[in-house]
PDB file of N, CA and C in Angstrom:
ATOM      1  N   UNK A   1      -5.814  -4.869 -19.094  1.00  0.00           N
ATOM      2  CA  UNK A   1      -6.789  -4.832 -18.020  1.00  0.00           C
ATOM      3  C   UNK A   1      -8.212  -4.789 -18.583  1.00  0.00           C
ATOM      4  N   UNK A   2      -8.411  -4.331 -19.847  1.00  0.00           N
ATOM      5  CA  UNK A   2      -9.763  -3.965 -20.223  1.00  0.00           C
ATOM      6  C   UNK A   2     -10.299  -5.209 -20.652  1.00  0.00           C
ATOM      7  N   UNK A   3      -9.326  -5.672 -21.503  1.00  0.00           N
ATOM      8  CA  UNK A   3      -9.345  -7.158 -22.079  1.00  0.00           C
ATOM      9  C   UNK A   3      -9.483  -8.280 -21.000  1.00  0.00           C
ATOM     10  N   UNK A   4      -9.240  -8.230 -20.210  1.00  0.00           N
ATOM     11  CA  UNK A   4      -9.354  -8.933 -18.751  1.00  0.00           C
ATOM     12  C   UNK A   4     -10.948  -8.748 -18.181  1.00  0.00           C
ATOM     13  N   UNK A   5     -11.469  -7.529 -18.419  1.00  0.00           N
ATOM     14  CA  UNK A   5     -12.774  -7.430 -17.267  1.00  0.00           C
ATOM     15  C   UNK A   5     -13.914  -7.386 -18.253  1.00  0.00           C
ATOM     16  N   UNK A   6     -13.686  -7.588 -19.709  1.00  0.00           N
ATOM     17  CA  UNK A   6     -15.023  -8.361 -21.082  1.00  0.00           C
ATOM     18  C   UNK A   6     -14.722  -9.554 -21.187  1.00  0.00           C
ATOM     19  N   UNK A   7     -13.497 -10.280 -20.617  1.00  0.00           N
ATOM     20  CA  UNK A   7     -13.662 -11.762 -20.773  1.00  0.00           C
ATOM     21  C   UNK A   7     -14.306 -11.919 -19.496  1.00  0.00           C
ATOM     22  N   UNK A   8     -14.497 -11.446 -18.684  1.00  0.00           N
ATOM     23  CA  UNK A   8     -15.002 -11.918 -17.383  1.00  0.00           C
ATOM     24  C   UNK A   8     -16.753 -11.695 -17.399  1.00  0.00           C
ATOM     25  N   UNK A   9     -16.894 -12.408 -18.305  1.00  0.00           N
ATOM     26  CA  UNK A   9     -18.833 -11.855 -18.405  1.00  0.00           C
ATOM     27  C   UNK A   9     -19.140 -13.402 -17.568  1.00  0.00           C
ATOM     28  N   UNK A  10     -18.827 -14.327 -17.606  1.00  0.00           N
ATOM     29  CA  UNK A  10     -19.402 -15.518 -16.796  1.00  0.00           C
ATOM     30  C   UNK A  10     -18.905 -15.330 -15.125  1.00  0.00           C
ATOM     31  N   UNK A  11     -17.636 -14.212 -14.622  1.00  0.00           N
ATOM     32  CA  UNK A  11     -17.444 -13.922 -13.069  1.00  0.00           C
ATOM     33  C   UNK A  11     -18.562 -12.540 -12.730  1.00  0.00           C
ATOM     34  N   UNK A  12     -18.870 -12.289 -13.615  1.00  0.00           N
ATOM     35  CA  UNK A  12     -19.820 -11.225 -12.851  1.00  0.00           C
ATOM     36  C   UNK A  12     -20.476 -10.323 -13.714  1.00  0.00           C
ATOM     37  N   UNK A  13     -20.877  -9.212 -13.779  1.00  0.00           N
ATOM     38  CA  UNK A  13     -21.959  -8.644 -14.923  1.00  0.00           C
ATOM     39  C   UNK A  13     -21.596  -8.438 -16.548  1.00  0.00           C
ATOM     40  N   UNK A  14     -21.949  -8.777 -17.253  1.00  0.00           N
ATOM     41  CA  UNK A  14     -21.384  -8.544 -18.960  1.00  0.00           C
ATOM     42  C   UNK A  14     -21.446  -6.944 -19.070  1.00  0.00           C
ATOM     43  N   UNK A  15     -20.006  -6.643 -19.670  1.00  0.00           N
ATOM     44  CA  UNK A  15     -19.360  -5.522 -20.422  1.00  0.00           C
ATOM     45  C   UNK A  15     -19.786  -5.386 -21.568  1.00  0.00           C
ATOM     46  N   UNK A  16     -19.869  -3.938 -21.580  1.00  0.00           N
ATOM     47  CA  UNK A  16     -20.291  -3.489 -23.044  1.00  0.00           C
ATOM     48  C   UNK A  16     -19.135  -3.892 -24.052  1.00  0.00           C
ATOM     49  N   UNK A  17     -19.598  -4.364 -25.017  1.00  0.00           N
ATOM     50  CA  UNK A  17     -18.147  -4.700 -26.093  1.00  0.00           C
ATOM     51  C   UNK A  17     -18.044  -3.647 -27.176  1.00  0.00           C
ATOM     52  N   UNK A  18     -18.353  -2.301 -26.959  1.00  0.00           N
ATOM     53  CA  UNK A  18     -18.258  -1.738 -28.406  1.00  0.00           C
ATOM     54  C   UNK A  18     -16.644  -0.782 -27.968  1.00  0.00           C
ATOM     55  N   UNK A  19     -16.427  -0.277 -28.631  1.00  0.00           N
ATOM     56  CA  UNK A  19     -14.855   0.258 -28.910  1.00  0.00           C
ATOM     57  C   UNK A  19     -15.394   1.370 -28.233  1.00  0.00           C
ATOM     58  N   UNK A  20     -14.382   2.209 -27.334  1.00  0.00           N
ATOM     59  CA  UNK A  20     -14.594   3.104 -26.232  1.00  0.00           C
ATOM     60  C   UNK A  20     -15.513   3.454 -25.075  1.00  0.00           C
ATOM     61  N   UNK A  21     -16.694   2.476 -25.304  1.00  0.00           N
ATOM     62  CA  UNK A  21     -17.509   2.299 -23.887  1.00  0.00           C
ATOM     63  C   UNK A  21     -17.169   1.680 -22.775  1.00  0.00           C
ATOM     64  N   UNK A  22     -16.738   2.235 -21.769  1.00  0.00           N
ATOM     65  CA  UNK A  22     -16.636   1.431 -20.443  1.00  0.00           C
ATOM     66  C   UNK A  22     -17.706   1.372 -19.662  1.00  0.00           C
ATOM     67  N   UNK A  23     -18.585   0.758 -19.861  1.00  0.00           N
ATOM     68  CA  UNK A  23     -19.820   0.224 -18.582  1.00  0.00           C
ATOM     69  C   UNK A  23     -20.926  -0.631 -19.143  1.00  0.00           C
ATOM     70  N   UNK A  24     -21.109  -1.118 -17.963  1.00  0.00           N
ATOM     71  CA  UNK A  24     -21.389  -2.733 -17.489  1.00  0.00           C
ATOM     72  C   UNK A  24     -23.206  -2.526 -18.335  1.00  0.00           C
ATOM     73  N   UNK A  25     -23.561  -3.833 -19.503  1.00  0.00           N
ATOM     74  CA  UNK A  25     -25.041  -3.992 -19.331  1.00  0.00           C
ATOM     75  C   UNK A  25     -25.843  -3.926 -18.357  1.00  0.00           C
ATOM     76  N   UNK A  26     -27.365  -3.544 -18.850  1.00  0.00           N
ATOM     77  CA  UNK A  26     -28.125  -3.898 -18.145  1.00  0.00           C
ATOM     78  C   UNK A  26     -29.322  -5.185 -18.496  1.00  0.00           C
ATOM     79  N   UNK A  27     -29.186  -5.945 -17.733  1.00  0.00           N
ATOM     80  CA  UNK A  27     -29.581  -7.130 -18.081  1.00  0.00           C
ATOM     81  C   UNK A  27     -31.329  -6.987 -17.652  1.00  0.00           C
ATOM     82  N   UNK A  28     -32.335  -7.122 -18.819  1.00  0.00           N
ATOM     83  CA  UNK A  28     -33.360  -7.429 -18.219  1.00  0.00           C
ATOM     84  C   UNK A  28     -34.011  -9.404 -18.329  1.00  0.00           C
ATOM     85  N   UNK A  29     -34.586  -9.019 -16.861  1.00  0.00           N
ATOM     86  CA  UNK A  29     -34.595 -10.926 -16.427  1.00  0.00           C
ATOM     87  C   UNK A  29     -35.826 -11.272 -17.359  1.00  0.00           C
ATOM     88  N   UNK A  30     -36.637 -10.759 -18.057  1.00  0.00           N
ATOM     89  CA  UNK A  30     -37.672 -11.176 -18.839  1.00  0.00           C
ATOM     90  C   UNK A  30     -37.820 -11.360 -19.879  1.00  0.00           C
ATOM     91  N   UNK A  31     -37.050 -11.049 -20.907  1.00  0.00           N
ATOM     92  CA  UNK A  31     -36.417 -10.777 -22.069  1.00  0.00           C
ATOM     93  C   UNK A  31     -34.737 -11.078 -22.741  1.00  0.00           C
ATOM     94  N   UNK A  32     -34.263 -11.404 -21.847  1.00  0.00           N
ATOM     95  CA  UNK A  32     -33.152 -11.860 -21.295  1.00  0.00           C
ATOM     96  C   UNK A  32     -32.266 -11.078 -22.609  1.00  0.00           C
ATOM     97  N   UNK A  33     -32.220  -9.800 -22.668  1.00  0.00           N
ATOM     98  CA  UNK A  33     -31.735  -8.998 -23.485  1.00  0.00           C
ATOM     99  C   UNK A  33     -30.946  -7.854 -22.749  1.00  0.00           C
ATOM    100  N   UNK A  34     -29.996  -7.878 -22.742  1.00  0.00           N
ATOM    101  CA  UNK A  34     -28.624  -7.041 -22.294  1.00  0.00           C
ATOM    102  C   UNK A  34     -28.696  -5.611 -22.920  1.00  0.00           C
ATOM    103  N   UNK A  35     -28.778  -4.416 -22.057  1.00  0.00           N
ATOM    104  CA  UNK A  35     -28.557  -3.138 -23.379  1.00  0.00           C
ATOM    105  C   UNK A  35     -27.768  -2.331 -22.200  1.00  0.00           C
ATOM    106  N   UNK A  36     -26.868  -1.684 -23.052  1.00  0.00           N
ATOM    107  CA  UNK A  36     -25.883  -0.590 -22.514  1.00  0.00           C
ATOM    108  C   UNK A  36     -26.735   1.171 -22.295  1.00  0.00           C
ATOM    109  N   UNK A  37     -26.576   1.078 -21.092  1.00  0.00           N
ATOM    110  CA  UNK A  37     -27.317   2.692 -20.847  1.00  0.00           C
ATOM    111  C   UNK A  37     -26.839   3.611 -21.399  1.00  0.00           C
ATOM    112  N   UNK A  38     -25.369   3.407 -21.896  1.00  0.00           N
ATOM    113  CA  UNK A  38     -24.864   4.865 -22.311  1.00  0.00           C
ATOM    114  C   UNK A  38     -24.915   4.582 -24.191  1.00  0.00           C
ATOM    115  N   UNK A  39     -24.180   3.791 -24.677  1.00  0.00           N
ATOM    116  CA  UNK A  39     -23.957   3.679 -26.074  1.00  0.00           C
ATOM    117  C   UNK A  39     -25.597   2.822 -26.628  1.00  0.00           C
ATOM    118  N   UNK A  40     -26.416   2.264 -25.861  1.00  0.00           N
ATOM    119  CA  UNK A  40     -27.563   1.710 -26.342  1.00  0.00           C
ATOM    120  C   UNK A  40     -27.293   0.443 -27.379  1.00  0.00           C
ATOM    121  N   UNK A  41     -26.000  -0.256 -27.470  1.00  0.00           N
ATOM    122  CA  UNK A  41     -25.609  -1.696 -27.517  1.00  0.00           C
ATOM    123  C   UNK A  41     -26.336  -2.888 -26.824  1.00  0.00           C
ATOM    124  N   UNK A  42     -27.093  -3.458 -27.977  1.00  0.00           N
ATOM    125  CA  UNK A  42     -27.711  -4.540 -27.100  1.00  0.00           C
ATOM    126  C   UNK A  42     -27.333  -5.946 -27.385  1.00  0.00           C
ATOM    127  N   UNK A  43     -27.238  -7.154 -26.591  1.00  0.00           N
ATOM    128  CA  UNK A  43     -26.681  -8.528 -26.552  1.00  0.00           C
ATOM    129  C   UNK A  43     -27.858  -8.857 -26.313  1.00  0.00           C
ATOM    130  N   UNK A  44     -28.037 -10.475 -26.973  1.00  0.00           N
ATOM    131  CA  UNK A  44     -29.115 -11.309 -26.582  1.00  0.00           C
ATOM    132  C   UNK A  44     -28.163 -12.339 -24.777  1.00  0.00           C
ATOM    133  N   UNK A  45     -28.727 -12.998 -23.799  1.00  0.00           N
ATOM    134  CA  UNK A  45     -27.650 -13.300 -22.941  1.00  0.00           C
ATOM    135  C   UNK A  45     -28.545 -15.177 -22.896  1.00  0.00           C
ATOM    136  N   UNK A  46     -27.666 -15.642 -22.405  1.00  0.00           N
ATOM    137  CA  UNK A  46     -27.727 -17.122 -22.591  1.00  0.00           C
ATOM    138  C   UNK A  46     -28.639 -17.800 -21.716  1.00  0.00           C
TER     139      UNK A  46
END
C-alpha cells in the first residue's frame, strides 16, 4: 500500500520518499521545490 501511494506522485500530491516518513510534500509554485514539513527532505519537481 505504501509502495502504491509514492508511485502515485503524477495522481495527486508527491510523497515524501525517505524511509519511515509518511507525509505528503509541500510544493512551493515559485521555486518549484518540494520540502517535507516533518523530515525537511527536499525534491526539485518537474
Amino acid at each position: 500500500m505504501r509502495r502504491m501511494r509514492r508511485r502515485s506522485y503524477a495522481a495527486g500530491r508527491p510523497y515524501c520518499s525517505t524511509n519511515g516518513c509518511t507525509s505528503y510534500l509541500e510544493v512551493d509554485p515559485v521555486t518549484k521545490i518540494a520540502t517535507c514539513p516533518i523530515c525537511g527532505y527536499t525534491r526539485r519537481t518537474h
